[in-house]
Protein backbone atom coordinates (compact mmCIF):
# COMPACT_ATOMS: atom_id res chain seq x y z
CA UNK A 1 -18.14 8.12 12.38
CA UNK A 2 -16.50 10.04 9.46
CA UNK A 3 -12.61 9.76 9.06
CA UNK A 4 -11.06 12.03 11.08
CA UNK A 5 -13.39 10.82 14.08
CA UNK A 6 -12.19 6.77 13.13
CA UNK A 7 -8.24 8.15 12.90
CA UNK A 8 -8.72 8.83 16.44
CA UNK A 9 -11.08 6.69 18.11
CA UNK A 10 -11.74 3.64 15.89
CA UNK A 11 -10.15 0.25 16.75
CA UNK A 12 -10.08 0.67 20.17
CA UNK A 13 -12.86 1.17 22.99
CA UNK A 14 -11.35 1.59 26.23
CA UNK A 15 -13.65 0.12 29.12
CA UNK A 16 -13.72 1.88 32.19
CA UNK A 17 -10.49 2.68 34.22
CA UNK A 18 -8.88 1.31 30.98
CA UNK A 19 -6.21 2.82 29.21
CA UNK A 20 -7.36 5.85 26.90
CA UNK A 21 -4.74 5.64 24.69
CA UNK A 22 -3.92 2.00 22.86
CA UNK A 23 -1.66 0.02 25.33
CA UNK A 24 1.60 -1.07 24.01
CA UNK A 25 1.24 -4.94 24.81
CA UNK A 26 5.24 -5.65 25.13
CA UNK A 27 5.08 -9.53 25.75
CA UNK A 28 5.88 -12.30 23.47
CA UNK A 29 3.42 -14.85 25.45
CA UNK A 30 0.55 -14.97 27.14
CA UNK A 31 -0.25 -16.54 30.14
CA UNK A 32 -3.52 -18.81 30.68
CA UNK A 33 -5.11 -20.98 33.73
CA UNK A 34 -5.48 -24.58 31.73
CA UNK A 35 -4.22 -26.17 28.45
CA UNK A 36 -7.72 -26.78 27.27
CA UNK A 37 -8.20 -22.61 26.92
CA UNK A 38 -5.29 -22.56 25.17
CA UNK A 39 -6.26 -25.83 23.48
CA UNK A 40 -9.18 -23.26 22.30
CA UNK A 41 -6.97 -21.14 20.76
CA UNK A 42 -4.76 -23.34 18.33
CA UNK A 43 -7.98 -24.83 17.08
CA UNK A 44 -9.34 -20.88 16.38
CA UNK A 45 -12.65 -21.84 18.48
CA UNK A 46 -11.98 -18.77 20.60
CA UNK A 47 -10.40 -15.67 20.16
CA UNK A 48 -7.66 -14.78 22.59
CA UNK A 49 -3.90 -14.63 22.19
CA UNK A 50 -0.55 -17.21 22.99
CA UNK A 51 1.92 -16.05 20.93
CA UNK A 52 2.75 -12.54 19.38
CA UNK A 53 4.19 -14.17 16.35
CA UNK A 54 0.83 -14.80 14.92
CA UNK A 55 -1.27 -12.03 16.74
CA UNK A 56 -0.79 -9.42 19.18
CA UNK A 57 -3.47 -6.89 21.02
CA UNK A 58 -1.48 -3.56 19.71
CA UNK A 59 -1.19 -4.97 16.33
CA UNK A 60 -4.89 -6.09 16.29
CA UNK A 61 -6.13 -2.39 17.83
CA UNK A 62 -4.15 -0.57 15.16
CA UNK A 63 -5.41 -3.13 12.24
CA UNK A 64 -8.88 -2.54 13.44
CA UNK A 65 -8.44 0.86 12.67
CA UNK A 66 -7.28 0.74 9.48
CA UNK A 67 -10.02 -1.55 8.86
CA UNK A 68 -12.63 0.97 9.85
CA UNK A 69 -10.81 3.79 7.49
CA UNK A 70 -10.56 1.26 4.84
CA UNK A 71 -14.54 -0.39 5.39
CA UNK A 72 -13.24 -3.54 5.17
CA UNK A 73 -14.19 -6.51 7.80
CA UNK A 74 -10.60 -7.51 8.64
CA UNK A 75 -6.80 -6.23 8.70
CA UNK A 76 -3.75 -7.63 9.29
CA UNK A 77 -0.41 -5.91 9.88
CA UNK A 78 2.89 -6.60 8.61
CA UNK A 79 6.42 -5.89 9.58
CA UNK A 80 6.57 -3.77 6.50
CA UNK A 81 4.79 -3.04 2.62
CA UNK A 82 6.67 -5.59 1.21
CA UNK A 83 5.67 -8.64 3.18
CA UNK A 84 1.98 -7.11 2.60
CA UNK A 85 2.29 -7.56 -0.60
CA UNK A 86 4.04 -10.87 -0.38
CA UNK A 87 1.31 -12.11 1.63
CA UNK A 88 -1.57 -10.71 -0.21
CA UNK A 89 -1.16 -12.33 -3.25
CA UNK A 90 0.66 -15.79 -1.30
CA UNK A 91 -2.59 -16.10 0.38
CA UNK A 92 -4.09 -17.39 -2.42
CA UNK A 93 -1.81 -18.43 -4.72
CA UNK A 94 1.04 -20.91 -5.36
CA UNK A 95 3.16 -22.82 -7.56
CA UNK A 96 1.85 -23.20 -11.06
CA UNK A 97 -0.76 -20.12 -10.19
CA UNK A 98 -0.99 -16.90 -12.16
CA UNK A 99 -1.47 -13.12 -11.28
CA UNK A 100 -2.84 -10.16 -14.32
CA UNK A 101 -0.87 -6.59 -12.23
CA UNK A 102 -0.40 -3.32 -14.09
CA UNK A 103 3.26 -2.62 -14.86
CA UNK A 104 3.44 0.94 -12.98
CA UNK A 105 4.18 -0.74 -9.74
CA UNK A 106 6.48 0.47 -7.08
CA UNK A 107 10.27 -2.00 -8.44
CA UNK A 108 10.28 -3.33 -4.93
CA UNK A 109 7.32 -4.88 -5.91
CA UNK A 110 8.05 -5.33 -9.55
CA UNK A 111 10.97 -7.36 -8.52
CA UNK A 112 9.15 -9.26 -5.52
CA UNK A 113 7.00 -9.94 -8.32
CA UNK A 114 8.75 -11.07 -11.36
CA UNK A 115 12.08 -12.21 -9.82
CA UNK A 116 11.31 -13.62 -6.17
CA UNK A 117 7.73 -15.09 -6.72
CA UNK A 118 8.70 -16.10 -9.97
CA UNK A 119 11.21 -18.24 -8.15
CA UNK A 120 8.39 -19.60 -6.62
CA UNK A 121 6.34 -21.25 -9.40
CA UNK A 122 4.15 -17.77 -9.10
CA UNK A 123 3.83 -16.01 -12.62
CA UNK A 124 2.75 -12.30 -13.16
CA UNK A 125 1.99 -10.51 -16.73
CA UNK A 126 2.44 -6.66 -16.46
CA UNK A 127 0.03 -4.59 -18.48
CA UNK A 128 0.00 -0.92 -18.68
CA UNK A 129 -2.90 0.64 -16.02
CA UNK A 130 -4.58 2.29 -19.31
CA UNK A 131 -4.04 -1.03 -21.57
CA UNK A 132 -6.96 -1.63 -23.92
CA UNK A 133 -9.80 -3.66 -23.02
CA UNK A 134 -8.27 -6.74 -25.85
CA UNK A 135 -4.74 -6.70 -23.61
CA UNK A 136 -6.52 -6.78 -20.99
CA UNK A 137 -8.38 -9.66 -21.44
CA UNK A 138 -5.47 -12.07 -23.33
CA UNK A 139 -3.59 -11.35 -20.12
CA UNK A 140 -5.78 -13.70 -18.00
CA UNK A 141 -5.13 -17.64 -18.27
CA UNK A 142 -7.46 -20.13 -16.42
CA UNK A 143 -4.80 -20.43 -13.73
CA UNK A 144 -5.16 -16.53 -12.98
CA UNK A 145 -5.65 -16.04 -8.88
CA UNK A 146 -5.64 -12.42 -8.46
CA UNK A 147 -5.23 -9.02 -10.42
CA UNK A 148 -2.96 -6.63 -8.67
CA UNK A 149 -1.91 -2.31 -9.13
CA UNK A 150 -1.61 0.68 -7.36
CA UNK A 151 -4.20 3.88 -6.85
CA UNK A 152 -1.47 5.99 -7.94
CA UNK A 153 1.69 4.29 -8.76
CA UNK A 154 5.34 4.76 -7.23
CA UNK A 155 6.90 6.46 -8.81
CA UNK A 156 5.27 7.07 -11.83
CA UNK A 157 2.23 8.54 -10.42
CA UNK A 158 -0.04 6.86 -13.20
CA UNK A 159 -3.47 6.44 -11.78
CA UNK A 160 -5.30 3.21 -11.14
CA UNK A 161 -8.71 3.26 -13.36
CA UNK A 162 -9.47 1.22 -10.08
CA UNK A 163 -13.93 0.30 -11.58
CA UNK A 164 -12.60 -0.93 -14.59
CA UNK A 165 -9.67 -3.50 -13.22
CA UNK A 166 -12.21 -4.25 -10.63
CA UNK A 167 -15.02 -5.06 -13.52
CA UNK A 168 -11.77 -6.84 -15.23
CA UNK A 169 -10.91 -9.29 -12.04
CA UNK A 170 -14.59 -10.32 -11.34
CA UNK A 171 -15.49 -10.98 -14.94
CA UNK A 172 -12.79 -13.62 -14.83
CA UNK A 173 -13.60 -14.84 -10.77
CA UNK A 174 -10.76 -13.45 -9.56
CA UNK A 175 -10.10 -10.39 -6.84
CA UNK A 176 -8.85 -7.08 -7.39
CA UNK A 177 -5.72 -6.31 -4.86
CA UNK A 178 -5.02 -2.76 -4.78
CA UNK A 179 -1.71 -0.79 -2.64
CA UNK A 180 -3.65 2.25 -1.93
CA UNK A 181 -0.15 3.66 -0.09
CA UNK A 182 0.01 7.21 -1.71
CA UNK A 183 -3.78 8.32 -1.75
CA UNK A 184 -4.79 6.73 1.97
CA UNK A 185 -8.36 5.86 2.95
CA UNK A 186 -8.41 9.38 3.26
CA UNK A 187 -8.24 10.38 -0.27
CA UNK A 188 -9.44 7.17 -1.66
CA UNK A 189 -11.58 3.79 -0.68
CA UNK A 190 -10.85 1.65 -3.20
CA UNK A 191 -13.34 -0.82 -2.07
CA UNK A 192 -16.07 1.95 -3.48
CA UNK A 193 -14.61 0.85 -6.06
CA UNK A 194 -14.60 -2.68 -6.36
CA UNK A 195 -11.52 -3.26 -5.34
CA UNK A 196 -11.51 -6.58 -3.23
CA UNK A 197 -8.17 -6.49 -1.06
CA UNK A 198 -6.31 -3.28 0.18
CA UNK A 199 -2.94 -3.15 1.05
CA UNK A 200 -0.69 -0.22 2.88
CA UNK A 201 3.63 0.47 3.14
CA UNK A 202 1.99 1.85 6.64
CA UNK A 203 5.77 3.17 6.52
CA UNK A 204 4.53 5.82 4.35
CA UNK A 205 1.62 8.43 5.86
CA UNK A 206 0.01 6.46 7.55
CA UNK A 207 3.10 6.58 10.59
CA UNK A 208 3.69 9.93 8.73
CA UNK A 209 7.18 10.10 10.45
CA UNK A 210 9.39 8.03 8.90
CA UNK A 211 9.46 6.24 12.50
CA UNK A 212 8.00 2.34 11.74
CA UNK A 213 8.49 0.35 8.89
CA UNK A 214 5.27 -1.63 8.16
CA UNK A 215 2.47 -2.69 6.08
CA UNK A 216 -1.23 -3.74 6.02
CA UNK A 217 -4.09 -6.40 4.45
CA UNK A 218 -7.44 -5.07 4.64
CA UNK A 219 -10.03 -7.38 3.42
CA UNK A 220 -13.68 -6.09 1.99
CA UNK A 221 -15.83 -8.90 2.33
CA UNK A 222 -16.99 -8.67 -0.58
CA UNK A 223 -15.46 -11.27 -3.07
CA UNK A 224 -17.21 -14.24 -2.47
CA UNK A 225 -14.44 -17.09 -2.26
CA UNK A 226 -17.20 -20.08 -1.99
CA UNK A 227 -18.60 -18.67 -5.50
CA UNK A 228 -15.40 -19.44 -6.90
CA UNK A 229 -14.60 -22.53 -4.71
CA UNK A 230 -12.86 -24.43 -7.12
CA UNK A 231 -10.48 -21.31 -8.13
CA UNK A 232 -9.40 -20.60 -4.22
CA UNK A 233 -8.82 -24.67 -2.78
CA UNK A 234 -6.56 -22.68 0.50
CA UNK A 235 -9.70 -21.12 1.19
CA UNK A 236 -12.74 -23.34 0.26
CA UNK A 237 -11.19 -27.04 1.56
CA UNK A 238 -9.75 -28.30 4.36
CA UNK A 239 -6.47 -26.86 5.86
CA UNK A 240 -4.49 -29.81 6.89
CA UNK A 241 -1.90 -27.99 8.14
CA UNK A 242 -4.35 -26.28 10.52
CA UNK A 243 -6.41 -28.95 12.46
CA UNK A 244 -8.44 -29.32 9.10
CA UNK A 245 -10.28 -26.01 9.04
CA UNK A 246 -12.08 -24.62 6.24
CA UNK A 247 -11.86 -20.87 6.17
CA UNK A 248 -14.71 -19.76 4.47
CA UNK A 249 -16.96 -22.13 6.64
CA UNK A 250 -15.89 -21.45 9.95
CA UNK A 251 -15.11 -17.90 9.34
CA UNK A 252 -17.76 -16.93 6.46
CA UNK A 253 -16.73 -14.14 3.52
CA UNK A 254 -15.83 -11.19 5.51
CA UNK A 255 -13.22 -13.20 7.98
CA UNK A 256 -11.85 -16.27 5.91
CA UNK A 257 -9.03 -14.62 3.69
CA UNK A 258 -7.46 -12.73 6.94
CA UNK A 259 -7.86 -15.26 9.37
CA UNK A 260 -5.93 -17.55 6.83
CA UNK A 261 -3.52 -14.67 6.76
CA UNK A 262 -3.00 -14.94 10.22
CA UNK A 263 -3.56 -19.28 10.78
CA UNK A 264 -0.67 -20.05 7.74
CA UNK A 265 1.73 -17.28 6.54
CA UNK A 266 2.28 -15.39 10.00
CA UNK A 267 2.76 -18.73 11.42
CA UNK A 268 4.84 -20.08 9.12
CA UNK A 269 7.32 -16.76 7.64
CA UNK A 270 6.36 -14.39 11.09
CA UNK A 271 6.69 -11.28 9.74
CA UNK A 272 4.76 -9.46 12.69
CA UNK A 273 5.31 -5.94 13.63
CA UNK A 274 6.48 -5.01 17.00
CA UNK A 275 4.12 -3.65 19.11
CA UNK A 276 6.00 -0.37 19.83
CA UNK A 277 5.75 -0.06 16.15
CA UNK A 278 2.20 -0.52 16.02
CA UNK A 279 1.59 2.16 18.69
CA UNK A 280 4.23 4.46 16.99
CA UNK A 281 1.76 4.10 13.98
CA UNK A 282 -1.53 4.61 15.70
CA UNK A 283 0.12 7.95 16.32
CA UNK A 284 0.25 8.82 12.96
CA UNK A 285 -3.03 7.46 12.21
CA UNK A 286 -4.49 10.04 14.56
CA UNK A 287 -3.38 12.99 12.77
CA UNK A 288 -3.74 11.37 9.15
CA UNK A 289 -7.11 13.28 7.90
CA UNK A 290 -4.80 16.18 9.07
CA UNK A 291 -1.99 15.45 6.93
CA UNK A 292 -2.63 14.63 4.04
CA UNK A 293 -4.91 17.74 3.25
CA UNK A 294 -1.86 19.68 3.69
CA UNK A 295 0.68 17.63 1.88
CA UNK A 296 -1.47 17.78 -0.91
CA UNK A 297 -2.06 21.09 -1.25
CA UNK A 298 1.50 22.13 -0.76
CA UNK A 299 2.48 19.43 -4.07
CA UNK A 300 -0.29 21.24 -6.01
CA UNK A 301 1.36 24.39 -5.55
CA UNK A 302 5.07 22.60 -6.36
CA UNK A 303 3.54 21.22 -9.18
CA UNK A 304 2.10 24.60 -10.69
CA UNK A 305 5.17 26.08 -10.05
CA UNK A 306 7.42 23.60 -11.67
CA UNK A 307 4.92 23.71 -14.73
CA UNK A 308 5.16 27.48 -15.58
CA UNK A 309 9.28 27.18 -14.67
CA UNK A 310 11.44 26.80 -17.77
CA UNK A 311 14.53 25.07 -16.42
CA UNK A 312 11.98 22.11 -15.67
CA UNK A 313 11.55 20.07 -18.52
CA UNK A 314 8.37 18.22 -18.01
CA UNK A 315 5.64 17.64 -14.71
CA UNK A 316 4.08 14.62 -13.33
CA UNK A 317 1.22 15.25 -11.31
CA UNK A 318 -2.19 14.02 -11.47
CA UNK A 319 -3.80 17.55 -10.14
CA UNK A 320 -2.26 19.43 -12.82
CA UNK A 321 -5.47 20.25 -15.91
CA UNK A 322 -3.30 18.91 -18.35
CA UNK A 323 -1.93 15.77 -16.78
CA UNK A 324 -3.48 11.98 -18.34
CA UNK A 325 -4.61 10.84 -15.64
CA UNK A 326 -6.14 14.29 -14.02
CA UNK A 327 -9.70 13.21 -15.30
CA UNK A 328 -9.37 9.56 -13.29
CA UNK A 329 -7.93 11.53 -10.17
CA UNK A 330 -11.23 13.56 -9.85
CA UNK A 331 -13.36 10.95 -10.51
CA UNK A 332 -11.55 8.33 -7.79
CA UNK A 333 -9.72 11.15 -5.07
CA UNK A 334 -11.72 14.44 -5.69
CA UNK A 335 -10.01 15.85 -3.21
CA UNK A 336 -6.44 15.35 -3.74
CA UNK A 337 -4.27 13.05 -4.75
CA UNK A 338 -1.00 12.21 -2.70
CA UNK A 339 1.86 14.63 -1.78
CA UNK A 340 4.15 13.19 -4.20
CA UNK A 341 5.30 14.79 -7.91
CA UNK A 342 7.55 13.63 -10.29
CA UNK A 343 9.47 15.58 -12.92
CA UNK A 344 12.74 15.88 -15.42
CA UNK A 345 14.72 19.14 -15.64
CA UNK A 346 16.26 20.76 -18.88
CA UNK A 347 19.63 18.94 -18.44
CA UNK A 348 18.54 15.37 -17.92
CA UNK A 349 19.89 12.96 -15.85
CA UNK A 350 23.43 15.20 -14.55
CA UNK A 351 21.22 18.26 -13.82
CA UNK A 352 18.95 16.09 -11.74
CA UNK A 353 22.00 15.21 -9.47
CA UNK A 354 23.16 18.34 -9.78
CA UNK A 355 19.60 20.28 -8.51
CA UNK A 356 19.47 17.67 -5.81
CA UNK A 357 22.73 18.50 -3.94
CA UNK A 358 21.73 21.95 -3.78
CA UNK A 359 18.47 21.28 -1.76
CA UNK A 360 18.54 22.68 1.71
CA UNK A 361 14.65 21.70 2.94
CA UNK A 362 14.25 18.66 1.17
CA UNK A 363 16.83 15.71 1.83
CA UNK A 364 17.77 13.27 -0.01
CA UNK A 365 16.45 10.30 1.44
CA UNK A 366 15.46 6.43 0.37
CA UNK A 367 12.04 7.32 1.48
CA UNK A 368 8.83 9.21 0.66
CA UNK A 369 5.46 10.74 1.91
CA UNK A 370 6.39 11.53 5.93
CA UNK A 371 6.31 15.07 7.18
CA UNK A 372 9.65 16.12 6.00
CA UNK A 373 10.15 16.92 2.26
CA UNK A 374 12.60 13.82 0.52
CA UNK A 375 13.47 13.54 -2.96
CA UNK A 376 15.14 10.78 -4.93
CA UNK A 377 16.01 9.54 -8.06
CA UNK A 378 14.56 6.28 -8.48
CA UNK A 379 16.80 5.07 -11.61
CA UNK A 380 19.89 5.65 -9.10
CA UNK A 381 18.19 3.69 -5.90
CA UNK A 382 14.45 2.08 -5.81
CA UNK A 383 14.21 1.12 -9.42
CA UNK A 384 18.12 0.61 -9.58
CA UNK A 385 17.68 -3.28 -10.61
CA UNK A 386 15.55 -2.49 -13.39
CA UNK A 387 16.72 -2.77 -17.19
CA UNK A 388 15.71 0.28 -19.28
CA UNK A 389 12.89 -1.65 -20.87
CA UNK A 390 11.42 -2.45 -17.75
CA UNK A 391 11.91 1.33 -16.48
CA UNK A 392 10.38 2.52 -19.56
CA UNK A 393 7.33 0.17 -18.93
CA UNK A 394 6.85 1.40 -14.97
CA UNK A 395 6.83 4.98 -16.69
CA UNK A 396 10.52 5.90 -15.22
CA UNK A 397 12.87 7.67 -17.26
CA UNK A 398 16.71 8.14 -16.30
CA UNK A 399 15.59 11.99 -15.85
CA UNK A 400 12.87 11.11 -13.33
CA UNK A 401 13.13 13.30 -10.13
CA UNK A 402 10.74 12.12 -7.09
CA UNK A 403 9.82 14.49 -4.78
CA UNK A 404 8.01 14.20 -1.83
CA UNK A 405 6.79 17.51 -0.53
CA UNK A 406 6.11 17.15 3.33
CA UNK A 407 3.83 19.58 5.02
CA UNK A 408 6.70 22.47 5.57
CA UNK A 409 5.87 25.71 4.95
CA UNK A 410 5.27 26.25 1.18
CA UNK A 411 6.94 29.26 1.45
CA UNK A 412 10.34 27.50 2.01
CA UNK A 413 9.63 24.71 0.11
CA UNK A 414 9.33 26.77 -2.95
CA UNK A 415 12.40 29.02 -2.28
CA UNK A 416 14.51 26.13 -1.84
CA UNK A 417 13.62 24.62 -5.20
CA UNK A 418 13.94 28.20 -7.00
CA UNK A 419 17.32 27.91 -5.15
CA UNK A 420 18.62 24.56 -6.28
CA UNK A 421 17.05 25.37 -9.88
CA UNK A 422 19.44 28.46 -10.54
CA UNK A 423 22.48 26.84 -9.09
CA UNK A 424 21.94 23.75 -11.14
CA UNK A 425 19.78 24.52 -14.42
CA UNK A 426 21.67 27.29 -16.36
């Protein structure tokens, strides 16, 4: 199947007289004839359900999906893009371990990362996603578990040079984990890559409404844990805290890192989505290879229009000629990028505030890439905990304006901005 078939019909096969569309499994428990069945199931020698905390039939039909768009072997949902980030690098690291991530991260994450999981005995160095190939390799230690960025960052829109980070992580053992939010499997499959582990805000265009918070782990398959055996002990030895299992053994390379996913941290932190959620966000699945063709073309033509206007003071957008990263873009998402553009206006950081009031179309919102057009200033609200060193080194200046341009008519997308522009920029 190519993508827009799997959007639709991937995950889920109905049988006959079945539901067509994915059922919306609304029970916390289910129900079975003897305890030795169930017995089955807390051992993981068969595959079945007993408590929606750890798995769920919605959840697992939507996952499956993802999986397919993603080509991985194994998803897991997550009550939202933060705990899938939490859980993709807790899954195989903890105290005393050490994670290489590029320093254009979404500050959620940066401060999951350097202030929560810090906390936890978890270290991170940040490195810029172009850093030379010398501060690139000092940044690994022995105790390094995992190297960690974004296809095209939030909100600096820097783009991932995903092959090389990839070549990075495996010359050292280690796998690459990339959040692959903005682009989708639709404009990018990072595993092509090399990327190892895949991660989604499913909150984002994937629901596509601004409906479901959630978030995503795909796995690839592909990094072989047992290779590096003595670098992933969660994985590779005995889980005492689960009948004794050892992942990669009972559940080979394509099936150990989720299924550990799944056995420890849902278990243990339950941070499951709803099911209702999960069918909200098959909906948006099904019109994603839709989507995103459209909210990319209508940010190219935002983006050339900003570029030749000159109240604006400088453009971020990686399908703009003369952007940095427009070279990478082609070579990794030839055919488009995300719906998302960044940019300053003549006036700094009061004109910003000043343009965004005026906006009729676009609404100021704590949110990005759904259907309507949002814009925000992330120095005033996401990155608000940041210091300005640490927004100068995710690429975010006090002038930075994010907007997401939904799938609208460009028309009145453009004529609002020309709007706010001569109210606000004199």
């Amino acid at each position: 199947m190519k993508q827009g078939t799997k959007c639709i019909q991937a995950g889920y096969t109905p049988n006959n007289g079945e539901p067509r569309q994915i059922p919306i499994i609304q029970s916390t428990t289910f129900k079975y004839d003897t305890s030795e069945e169930m017995g089955k199931l807390f051992d993981l020698e068969a595959s079945g359900y007993f408590y929606t905390r750890l798995q769920n039939p919605t959840n697992d039909f939507v996952a499956a999906k993802i999986a397919a768009l993603e080509g991985g072997t194994a998803a897991l949902l997550t009550s939202s893009g933060q705990a899938a980030s939490f859980f993709s690098i807790f899954n195989i690291c903890s105290a005393g371990d050490h994670v290489v991530c590029s320093s254009e991260i979404y500050g959620g994450t940066y401060n999951l990362f350097n202030v929560t999981m810090k906390r936890m005995g978890i270290e991170f160095t940040f490195i810029p996603c172009d850093a030379s190939h010398d501060v690139m390799e000092a940044a690994f230690r022995p105790n390094t578990k995992a190297v960690f960025g974004e296809t095209v960052a939030n909100p600096s829109l820097s783009v991932l040079d995903i092959e090389r980070f990839a070549n990075a992580a495996h010359r050292h053992g280690v796998p690459l984990i990339v959040d692959n939010t903005f682009p989708t499997p639709i404009n990018c499959r990072p595993f092509e890559w090399g990327a190892d582990i895949v991660i989604h805000s499913t909150t984002k265009y994937m629901d596509g409404h601004a409906t479901s918070v959630g978030g995503v782990i795909v796995d690839s398959g592909n990094f072989d844990w047992e290779a590096n055996r003595e670098r992933f002990p969660g994985l590779t030895t005995p889980d005492e805290s689960y009948h004794g299992i050892t992942y990669t053994k009972q559940f080979g390379q394509g099936g150990a890192y989720i299924t550990k996913a799944v056995a420890q941290l849902m278990r243990d932190f339950g941070s499951i989505p709803s099911p209702h959620n999960s069918f909200l966000l098959n909906l948006g699945l099904e019109t994603l290879h839709l989507r995103m063709p459209r909210h990319c073309a209508n940010a190219q033509k935002v983006a050339e229009y900003l570029d030749a206007c000159k109240k604006v003071a400088w453009v971020n957008y990686c399908g703009l000629p003369n952007n940095r990263y427009y070279d990478l873009a082609k070579k990794y998402m030839p055919n488009g990028s995300c719906g998302v553009v960044s940019f300053g206006l003549v006036g700094g950081r009061a004109a910003a505030e000043a343009f965004m009031k005026e906006l009729k179309v676009a609404s100021i919102a704590t949110h990005v890439a759904d259907a309507h057009s949002c814009i925000l200033h992330p120095a005033n609200a996401t990155h608000r905990q940041l210091s300005d060193e640490e927004l100068k080194a995710a690429g975010i200046g006090p002038d930075l304006i994010r907007l997401s341009v939904g799938i609208e008519d460009i028309d009145d997308i453009l004529a609002d901005i020309e709007n706010a522009l001569n109210i606000a920029v004199k």
